[in-house]
C-alpha atoms as a PDB file:
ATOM      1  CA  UNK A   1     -18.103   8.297   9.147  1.00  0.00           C
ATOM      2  CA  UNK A   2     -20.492  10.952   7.719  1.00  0.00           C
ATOM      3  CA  UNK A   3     -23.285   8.888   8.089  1.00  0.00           C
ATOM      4  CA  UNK A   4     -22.950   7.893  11.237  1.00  0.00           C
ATOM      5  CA  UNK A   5     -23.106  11.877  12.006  1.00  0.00           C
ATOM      6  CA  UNK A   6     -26.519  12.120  10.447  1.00  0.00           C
ATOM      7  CA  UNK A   7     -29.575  12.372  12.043  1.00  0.00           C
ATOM      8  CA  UNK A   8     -32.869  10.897  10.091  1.00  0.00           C
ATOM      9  CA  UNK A   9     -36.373  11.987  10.132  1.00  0.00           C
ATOM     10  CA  UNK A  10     -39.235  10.243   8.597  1.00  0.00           C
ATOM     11  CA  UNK A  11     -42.073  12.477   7.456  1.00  0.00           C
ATOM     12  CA  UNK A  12     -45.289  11.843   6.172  1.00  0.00           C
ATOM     13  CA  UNK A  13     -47.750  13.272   3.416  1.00  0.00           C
ATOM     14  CA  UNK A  14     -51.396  14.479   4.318  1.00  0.00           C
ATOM     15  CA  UNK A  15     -54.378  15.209   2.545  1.00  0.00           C
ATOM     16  CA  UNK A  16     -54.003  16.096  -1.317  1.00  0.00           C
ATOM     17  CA  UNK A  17     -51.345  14.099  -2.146  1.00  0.00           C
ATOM     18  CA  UNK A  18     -53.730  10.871  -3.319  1.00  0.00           C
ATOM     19  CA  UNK A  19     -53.474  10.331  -7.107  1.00  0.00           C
ATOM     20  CA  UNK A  20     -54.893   6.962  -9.098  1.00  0.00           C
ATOM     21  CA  UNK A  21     -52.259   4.526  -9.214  1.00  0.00           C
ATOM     22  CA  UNK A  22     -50.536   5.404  -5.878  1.00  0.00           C
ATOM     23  CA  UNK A  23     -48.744   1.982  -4.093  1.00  0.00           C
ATOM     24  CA  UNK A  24     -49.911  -0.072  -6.920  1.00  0.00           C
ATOM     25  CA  UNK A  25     -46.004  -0.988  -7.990  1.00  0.00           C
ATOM     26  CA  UNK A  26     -45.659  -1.597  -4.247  1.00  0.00           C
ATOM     27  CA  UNK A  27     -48.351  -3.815  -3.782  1.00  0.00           C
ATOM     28  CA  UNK A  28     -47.124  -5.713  -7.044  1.00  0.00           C
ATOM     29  CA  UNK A  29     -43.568  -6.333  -6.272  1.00  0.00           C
ATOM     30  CA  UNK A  30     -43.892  -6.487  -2.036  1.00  0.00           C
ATOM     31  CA  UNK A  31     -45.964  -8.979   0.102  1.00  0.00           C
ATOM     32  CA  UNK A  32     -45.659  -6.605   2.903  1.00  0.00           C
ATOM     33  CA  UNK A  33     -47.319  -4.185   1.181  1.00  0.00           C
ATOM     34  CA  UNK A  34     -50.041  -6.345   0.322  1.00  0.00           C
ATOM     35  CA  UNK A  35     -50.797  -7.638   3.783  1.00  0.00           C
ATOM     36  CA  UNK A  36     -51.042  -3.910   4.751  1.00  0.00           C
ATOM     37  CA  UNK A  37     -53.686  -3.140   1.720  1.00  0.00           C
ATOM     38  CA  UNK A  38     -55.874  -6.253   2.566  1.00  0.00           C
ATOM     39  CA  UNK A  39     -55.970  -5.478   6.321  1.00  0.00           C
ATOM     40  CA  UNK A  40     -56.913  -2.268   5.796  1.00  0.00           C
ATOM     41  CA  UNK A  41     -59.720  -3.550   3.511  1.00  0.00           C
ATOM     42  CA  UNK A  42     -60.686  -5.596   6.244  1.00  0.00           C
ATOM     43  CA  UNK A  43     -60.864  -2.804   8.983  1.00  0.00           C
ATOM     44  CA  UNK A  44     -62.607  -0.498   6.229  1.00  0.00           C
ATOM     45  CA  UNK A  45     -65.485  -3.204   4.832  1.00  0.00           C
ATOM     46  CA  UNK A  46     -64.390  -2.034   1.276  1.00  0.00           C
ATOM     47  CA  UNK A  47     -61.643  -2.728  -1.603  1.00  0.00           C
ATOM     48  CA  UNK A  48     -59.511   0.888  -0.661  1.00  0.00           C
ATOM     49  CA  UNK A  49     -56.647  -0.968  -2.384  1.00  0.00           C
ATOM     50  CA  UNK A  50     -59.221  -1.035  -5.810  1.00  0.00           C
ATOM     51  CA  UNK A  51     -59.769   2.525  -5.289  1.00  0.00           C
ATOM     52  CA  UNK A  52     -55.898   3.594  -4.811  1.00  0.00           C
ATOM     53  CA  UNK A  53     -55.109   1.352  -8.099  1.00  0.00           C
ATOM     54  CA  UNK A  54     -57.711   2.054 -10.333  1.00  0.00           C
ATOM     55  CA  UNK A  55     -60.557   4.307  -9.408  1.00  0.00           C
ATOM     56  CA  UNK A  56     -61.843   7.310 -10.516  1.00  0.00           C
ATOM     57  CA  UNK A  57     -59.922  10.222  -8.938  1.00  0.00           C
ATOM     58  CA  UNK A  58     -63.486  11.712  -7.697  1.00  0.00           C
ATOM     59  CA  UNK A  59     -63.890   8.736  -5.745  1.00  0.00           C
ATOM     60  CA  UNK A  60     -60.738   8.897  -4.375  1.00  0.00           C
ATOM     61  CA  UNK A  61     -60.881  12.597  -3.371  1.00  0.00           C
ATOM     62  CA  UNK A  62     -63.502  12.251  -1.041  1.00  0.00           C
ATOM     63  CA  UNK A  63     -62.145  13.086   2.465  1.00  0.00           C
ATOM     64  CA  UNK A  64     -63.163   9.762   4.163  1.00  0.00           C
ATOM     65  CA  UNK A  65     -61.550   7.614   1.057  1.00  0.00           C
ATOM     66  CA  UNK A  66     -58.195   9.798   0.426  1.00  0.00           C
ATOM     67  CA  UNK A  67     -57.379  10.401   4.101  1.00  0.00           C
ATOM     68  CA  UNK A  68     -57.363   6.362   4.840  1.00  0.00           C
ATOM     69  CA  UNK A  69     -55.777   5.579   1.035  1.00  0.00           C
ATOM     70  CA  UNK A  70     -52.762   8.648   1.901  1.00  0.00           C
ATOM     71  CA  UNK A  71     -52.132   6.576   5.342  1.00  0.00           C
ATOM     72  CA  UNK A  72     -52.331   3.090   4.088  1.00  0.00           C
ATOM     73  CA  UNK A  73     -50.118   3.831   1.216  1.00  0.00           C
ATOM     74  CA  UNK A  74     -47.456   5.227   3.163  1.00  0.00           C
ATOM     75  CA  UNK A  75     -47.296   2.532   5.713  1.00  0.00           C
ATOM     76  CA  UNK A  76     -47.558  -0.170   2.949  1.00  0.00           C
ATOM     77  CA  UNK A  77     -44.040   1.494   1.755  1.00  0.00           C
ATOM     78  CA  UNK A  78     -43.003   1.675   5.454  1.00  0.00           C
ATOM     79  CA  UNK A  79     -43.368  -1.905   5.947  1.00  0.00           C
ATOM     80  CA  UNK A  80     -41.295  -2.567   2.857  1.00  0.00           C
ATOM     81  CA  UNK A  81     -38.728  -0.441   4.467  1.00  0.00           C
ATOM     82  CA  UNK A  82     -38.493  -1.858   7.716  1.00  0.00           C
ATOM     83  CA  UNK A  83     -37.985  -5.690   6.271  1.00  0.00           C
ATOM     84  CA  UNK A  84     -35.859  -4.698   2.770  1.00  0.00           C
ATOM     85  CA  UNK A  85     -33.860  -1.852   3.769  1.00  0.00           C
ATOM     86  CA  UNK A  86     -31.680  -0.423   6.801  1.00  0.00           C
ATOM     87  CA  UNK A  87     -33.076   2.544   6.905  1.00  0.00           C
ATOM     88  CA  UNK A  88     -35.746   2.405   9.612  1.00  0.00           C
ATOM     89  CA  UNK A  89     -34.829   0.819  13.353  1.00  0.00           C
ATOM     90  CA  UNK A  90     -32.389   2.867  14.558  1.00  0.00           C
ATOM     91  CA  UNK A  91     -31.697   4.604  11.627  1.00  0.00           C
ATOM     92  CA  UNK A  92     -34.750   6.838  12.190  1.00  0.00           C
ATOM     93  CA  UNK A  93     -34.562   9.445  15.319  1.00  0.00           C
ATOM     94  CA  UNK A  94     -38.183  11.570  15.254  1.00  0.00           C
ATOM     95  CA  UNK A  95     -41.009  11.507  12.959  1.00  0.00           C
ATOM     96  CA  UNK A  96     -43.367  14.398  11.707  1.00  0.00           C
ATOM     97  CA  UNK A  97     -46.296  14.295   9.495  1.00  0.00           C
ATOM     98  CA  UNK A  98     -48.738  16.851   7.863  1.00  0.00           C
ATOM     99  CA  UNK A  99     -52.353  17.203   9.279  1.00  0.00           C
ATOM    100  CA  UNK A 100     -53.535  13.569   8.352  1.00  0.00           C
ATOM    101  CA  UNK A 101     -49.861  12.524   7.986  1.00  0.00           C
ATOM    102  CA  UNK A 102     -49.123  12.702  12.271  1.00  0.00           C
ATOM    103  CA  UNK A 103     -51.298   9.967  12.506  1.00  0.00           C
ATOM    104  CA  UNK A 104     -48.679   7.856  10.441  1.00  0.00           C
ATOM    105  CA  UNK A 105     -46.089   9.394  12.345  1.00  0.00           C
ATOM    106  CA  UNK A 106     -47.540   8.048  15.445  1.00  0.00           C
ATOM    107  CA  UNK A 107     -48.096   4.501  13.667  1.00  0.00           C
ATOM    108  CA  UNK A 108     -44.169   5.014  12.463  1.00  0.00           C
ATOM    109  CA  UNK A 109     -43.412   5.659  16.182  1.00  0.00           C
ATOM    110  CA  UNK A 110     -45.283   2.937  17.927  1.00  0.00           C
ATOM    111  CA  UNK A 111     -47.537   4.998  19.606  1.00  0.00           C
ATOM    112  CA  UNK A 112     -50.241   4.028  18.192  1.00  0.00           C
ATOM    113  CA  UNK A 113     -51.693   0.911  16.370  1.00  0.00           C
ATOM    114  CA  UNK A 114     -51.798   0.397  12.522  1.00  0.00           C
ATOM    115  CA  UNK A 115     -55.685  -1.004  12.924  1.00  0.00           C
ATOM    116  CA  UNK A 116     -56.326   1.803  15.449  1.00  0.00           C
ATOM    117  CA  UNK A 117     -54.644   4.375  12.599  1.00  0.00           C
ATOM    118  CA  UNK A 118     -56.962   2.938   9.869  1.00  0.00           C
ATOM    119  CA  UNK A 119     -60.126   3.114  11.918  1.00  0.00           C
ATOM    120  CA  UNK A 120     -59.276   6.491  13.269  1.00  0.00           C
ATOM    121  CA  UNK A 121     -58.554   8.137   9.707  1.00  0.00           C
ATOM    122  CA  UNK A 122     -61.101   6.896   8.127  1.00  0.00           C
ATOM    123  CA  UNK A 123     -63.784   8.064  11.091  1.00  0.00           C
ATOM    124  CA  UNK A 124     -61.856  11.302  11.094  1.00  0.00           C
ATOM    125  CA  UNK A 125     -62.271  11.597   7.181  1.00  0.00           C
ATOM    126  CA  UNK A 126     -66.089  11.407   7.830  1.00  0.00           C
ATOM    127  CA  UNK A 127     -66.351  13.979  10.565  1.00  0.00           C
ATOM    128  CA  UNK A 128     -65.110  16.337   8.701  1.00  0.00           C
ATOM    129  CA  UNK A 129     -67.054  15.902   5.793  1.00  0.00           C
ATOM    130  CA  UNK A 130     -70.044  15.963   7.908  1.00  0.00           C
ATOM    131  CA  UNK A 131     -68.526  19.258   9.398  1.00  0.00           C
ATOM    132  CA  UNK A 132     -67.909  20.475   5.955  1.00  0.00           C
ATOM    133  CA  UNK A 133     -71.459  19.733   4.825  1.00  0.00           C
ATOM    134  CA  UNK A 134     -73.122  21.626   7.829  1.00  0.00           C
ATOM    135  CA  UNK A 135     -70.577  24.347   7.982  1.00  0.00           C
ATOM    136  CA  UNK A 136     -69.899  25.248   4.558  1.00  0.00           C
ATOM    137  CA  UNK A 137     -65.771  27.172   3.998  1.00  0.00           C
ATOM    138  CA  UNK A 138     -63.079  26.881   2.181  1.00  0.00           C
ATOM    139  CA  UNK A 139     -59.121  27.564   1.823  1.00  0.00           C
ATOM    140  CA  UNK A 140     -57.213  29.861  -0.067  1.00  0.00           C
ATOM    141  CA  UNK A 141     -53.370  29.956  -0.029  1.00  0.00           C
ATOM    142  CA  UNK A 142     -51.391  33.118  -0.100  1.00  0.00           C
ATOM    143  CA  UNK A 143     -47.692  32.624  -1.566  1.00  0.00           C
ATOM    144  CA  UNK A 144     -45.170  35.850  -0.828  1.00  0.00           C
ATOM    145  CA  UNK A 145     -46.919  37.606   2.207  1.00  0.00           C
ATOM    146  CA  UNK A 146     -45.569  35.935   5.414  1.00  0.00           C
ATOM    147  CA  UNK A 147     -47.045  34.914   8.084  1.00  0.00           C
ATOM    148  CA  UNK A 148     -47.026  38.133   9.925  1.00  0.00           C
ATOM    149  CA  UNK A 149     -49.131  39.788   6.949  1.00  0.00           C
ATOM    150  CA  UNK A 150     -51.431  36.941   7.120  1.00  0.00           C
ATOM    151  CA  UNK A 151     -52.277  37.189  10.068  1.00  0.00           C
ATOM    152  CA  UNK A 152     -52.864  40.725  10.366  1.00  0.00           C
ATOM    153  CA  UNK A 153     -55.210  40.237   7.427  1.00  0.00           C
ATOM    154  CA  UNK A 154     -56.851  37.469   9.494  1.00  0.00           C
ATOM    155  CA  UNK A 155     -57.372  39.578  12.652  1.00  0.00           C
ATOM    156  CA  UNK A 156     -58.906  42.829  10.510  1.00  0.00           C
ATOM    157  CA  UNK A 157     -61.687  40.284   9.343  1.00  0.00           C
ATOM    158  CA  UNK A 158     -62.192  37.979  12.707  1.00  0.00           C
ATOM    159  CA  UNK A 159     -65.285  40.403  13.832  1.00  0.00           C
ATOM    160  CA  UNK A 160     -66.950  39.582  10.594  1.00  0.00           C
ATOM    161  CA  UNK A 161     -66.802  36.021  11.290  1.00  0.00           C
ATOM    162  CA  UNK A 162     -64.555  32.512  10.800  1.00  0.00           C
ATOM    163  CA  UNK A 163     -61.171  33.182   9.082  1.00  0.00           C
ATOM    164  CA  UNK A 164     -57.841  32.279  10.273  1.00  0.00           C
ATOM    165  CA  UNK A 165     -53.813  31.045   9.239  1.00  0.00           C
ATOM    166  CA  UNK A 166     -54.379  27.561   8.681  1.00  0.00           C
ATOM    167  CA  UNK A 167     -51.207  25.703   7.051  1.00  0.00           C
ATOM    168  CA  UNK A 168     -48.293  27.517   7.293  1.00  0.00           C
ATOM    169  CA  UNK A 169     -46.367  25.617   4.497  1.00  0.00           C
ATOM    170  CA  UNK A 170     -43.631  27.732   4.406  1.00  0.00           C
ATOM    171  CA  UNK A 171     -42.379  30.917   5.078  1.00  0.00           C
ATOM    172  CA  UNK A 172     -43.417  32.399   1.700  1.00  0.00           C
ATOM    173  CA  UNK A 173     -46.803  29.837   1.613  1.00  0.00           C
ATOM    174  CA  UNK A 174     -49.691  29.839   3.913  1.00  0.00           C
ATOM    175  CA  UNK A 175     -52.813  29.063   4.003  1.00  0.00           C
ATOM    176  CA  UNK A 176     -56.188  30.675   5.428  1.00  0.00           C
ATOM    177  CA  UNK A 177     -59.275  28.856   6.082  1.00  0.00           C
ATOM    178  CA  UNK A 178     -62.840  30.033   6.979  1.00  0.00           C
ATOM    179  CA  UNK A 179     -66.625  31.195   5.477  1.00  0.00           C
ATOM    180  CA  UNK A 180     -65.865  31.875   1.673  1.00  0.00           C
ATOM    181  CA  UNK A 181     -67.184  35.138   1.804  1.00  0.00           C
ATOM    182  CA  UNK A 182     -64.255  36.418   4.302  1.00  0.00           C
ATOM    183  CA  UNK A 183     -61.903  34.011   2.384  1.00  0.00           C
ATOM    184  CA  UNK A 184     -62.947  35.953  -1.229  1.00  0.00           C
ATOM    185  CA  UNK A 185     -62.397  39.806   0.879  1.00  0.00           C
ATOM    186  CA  UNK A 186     -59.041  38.434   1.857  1.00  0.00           C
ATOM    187  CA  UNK A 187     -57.968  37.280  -1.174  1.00  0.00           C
ATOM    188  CA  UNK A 188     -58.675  40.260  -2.731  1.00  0.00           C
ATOM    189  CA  UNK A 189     -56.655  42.397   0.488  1.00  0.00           C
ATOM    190  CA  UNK A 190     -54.042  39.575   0.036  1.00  0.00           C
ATOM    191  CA  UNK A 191     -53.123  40.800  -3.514  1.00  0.00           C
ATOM    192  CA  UNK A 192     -53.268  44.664  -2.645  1.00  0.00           C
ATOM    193  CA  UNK A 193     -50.849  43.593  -0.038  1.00  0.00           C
ATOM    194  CA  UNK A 194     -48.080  42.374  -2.114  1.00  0.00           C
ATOM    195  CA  UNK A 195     -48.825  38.949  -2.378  1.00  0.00           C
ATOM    196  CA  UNK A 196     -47.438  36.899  -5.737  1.00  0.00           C
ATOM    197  CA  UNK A 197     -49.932  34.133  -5.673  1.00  0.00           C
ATOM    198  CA  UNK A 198     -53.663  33.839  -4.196  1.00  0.00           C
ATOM    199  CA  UNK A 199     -55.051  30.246  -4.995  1.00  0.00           C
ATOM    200  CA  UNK A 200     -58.486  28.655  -3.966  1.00  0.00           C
ATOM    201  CA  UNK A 201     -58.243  25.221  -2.957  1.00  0.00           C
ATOM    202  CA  UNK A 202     -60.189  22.039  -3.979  1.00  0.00           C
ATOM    203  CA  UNK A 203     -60.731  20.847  -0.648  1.00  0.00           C
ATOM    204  CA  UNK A 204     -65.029  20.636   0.904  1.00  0.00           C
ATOM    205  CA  UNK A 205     -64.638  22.962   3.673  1.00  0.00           C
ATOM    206  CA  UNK A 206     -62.708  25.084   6.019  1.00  0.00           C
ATOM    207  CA  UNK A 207     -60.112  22.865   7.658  1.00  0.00           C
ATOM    208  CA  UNK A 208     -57.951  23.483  10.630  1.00  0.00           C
ATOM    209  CA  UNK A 209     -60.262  26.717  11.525  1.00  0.00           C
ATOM    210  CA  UNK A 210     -63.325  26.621  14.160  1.00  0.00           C
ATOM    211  CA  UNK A 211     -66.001  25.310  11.477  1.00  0.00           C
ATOM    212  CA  UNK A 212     -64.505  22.216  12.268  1.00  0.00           C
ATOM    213  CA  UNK A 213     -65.115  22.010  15.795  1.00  0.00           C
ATOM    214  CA  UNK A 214     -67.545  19.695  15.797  1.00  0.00           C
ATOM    215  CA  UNK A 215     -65.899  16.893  14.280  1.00  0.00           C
ATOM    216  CA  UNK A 216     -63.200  18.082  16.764  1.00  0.00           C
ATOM    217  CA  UNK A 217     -64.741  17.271  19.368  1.00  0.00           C
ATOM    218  CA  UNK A 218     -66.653  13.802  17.929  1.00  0.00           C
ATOM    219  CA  UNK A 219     -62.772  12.886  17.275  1.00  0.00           C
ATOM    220  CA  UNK A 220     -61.263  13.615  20.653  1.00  0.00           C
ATOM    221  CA  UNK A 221     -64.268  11.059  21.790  1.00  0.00           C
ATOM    222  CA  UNK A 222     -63.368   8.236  19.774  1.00  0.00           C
ATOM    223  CA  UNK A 223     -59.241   9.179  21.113  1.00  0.00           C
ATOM    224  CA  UNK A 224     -60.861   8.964  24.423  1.00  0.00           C
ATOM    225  CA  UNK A 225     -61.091   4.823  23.903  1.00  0.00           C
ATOM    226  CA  UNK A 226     -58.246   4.453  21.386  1.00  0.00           C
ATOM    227  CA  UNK A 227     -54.846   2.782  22.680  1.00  0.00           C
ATOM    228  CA  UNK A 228     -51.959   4.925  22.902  1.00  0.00           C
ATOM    229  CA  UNK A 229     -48.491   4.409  23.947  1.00  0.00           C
ATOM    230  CA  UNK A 230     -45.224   6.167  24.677  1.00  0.00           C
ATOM    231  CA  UNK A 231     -43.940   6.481  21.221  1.00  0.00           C
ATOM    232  CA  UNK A 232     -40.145   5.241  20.581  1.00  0.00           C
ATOM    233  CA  UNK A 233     -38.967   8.070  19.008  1.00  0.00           C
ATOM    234  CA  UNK A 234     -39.968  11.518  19.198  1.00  0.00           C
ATOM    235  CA  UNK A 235     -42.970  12.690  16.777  1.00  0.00           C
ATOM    236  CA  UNK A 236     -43.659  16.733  16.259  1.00  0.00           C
ATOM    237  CA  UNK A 237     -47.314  18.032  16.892  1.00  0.00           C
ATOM    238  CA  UNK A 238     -48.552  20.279  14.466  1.00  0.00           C
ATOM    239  CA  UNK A 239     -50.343  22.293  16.636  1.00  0.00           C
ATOM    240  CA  UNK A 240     -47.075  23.703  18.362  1.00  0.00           C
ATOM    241  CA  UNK A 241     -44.276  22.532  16.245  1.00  0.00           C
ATOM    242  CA  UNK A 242     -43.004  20.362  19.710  1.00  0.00           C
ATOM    243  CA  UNK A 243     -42.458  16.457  20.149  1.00  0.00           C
ATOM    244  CA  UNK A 244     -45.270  14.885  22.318  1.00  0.00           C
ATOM    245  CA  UNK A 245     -44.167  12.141  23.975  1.00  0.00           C
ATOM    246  CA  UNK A 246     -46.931  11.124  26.397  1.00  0.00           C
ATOM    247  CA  UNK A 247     -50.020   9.394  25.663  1.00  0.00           C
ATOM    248  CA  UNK A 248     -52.215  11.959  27.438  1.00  0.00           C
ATOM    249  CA  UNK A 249     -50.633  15.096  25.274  1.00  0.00           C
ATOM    250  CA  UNK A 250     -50.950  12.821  21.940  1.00  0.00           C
ATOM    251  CA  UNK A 251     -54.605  12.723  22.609  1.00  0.00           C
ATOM    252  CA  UNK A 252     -54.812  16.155  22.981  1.00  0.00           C
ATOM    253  CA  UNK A 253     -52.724  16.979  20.023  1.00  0.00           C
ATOM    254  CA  UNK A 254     -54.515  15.092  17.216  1.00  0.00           C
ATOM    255  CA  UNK A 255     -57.926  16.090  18.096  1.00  0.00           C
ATOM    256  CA  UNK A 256     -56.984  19.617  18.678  1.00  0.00           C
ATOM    257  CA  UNK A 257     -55.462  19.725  14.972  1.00  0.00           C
ATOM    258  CA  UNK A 258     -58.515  19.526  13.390  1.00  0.00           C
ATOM    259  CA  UNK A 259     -59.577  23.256  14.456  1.00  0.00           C
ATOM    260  CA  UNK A 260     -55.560  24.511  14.857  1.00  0.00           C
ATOM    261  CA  UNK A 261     -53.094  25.854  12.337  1.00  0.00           C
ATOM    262  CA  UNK A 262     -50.985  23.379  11.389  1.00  0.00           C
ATOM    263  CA  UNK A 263     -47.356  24.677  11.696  1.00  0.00           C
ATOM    264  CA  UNK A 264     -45.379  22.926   9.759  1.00  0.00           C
ATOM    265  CA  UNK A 265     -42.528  25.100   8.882  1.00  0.00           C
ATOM    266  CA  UNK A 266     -41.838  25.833  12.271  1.00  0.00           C
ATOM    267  CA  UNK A 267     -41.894  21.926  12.953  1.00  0.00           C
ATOM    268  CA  UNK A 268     -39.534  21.782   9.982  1.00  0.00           C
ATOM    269  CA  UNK A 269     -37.318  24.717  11.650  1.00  0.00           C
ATOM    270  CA  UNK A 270     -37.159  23.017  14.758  1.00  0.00           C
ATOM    271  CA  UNK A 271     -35.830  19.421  13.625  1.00  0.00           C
ATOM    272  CA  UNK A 272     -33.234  21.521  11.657  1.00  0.00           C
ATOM    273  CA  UNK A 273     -32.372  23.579  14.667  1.00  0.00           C
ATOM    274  CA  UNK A 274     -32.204  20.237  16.814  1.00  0.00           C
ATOM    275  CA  UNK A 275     -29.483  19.137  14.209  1.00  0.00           C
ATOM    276  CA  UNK A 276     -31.590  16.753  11.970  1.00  0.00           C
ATOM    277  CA  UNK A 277     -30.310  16.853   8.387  1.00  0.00           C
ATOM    278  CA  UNK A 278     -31.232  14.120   6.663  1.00  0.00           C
ATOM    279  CA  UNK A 279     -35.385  13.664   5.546  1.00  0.00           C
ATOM    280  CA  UNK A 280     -37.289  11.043   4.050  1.00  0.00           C
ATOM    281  CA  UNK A 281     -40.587  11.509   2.477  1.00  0.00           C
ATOM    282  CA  UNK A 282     -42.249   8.446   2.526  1.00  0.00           C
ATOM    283  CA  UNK A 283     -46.000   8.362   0.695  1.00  0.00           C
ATOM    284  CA  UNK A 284     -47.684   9.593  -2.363  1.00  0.00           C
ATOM    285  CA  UNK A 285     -46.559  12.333  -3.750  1.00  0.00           C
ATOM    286  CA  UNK A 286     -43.745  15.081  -3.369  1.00  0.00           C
ATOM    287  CA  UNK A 287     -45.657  17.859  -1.361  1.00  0.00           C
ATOM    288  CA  UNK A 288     -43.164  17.576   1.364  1.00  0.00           C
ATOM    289  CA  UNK A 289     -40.047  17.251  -0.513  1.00  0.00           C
ATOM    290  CA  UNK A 290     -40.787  20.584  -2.756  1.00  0.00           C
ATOM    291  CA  UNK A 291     -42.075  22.809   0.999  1.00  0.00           C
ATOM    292  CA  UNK A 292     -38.332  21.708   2.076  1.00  0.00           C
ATOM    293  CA  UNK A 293     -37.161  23.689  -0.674  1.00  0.00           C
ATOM    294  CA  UNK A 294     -38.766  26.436   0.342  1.00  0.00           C
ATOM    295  CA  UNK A 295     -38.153  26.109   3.980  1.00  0.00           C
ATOM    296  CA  UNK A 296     -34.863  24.738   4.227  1.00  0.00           C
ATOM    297  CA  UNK A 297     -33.114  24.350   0.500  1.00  0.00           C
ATOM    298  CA  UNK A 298     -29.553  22.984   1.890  1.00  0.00           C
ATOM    299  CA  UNK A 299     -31.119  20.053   3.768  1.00  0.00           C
ATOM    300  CA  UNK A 300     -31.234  16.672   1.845  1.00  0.00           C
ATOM    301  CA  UNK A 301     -34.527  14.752   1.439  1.00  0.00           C
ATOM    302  CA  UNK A 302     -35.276  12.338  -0.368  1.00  0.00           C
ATOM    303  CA  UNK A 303     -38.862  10.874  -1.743  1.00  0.00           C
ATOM    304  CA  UNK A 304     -40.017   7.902  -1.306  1.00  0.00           C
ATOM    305  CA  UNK A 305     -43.496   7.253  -3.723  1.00  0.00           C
ATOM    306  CA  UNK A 306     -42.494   4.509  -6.030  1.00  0.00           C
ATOM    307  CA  UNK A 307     -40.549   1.240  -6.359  1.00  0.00           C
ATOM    308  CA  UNK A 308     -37.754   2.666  -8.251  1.00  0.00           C
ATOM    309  CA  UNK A 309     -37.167   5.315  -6.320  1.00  0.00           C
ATOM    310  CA  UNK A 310     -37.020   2.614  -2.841  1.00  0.00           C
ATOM    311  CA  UNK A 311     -34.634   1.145  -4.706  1.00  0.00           C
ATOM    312  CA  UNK A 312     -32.663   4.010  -6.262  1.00  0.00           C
ATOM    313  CA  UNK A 313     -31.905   4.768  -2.295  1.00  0.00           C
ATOM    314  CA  UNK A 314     -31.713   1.356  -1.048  1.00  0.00           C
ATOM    315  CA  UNK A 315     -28.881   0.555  -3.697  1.00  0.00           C
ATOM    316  CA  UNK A 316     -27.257   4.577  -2.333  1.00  0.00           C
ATOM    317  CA  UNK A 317     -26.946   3.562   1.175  1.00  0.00           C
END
């Protein structure tokens, strides 16, 4: 009877949680998983499943490889889940995905096309470089100020140039984005501030602020021709922590999220508020399941990154 009384939400991993290695026990053990490596090969023109398995970590940090390899891998394990397990179908009532991660969300949802996905990412993945390259920035994430603080800071520096809240992780953890110069001055208010941790990211460039308008708007062209349809269950936007639900707003949403905070402890907040209390994680990695702990630390989620683990939770349901 208790599980008939919960309410499931899939989420999805974004950019940073590649590692070498990632859906290789997958691809061994499932031929669902396969199919979805050697499509995406296909659609690509080059061996991504080589490069998840057993490439050099450089290699696979590159924006246009890792933001392809984090969505492939994740659907390879949600197609092993949807024929070996009962936990997708009906099971599953809204999805929500980091950054990169929506995109699988919308692929979870139906709303948009695994090929289209692939070819999307992976064209996304090189705007962005190409935004990084002419725009030079970087990140820097601020643990113990709150969001309030950090934005404050944010707004004292705007007239000097590009700086802004650009992940808010959690309500202890977000991140700012912008010209390294500001990003350096705000680290160093950040810490006068109160602020426990101040880390610079190893990412190329100033995501989710205005340096990457450009490859904003090159994106929201190639969404212009790209298939979308009414998803079947609800998937949260990061740029307003809110379910889109229409084609047109889905559009709108994913190539606005390239220059727009991405909220997702508010999007977090709301599926809690809207009485969702059970979370899967399903990708590489454990970013998401360690940011509930933060946001949330009485909900239950559980990972799902490896074979054992899929079946640790197949054989508890």
């Amino acid at each position: 009877m208790v599980k008939d009384m919960r309410k499931t939400a899939f989420l999805f991993p974004g950019q940073g949680a590649q590692y070498v290695g990632m859906g290789k026990d997958f691809y061994a053990s499932f031929k669902e998983a396969r199919e979805i490596f050697e499509q995406a090969n296909a659609i690509l023109g080059f061996d991504l499943a080589a490069l998840c398995f057993q490439g050099k970590q450089e290699e696979l940090n590159k924006t246009s490889v890792c933001q392809p390899a984090i969505l492939v891998n994740s659907l390879a394990i949600l197609e092993v889940l949807k024929t070996n397990s009962a936990l997708c179908g009906d099971t599953c009532h809204a999805a929500a995905g980091l950054s990169l991660g929506e995109y699988t969300a919308h692929v979870s949802a139906g709303s948009m096309a695994y090929q289209d996905a692939v070819r999307l990412v992976y064209r996304r993945g090189i705007f962005m470089q190409e935004a990084c390259n002419t725009n030079p920035g970087g990140m820097v994430c601020i643990i113990g100020l709150g969001d309030e603080k950090v934005e404050q800071l944010c707004a004292e520096m705007k007239p000097l140039g590009i700086i802004c809240a650009a992940n808010y992780n959690s309500p202890e953890q977000v991140v700012i984005s912008g010209e390294k110069t500001l990003l350096e001055k705000a680290s160093i208010l950040a810490k006068e501030r109160g602020a426990r941790m101040v880390v610079s990211l190893r990412v190329d460039g100033a995501f989710h602020s205005d340096l990457m308008s450009p490859a904003s708007n090159r994106l929201s062209e190639e969404l212009e021709t790209t298939p979308i349809s009414k998803p079947n269950i609800p998937v949260v936007a990061n740029i307003h922590a809110h379910y889109v639900r229409e084609p047109g707003e889905i559009k709108t949403s994913l190539a606005k999220q390239l220059n727009s905070p991405v909220r997702w402890h508010q999007s977090i907040t709301m599926l809690i508020q809207d009485g969702f209390n059970q979370f899967y994680e399903i990708g590489p990695g454990k970013t998401l399941s360690g940011l509930m702990k933060r946001i949330d630390p009485a909900q239950e989620i559980k990972n799902i990154d490896t074979v054992a683990a899929f079946e640790n939770i197949v054989k508890s349901n």
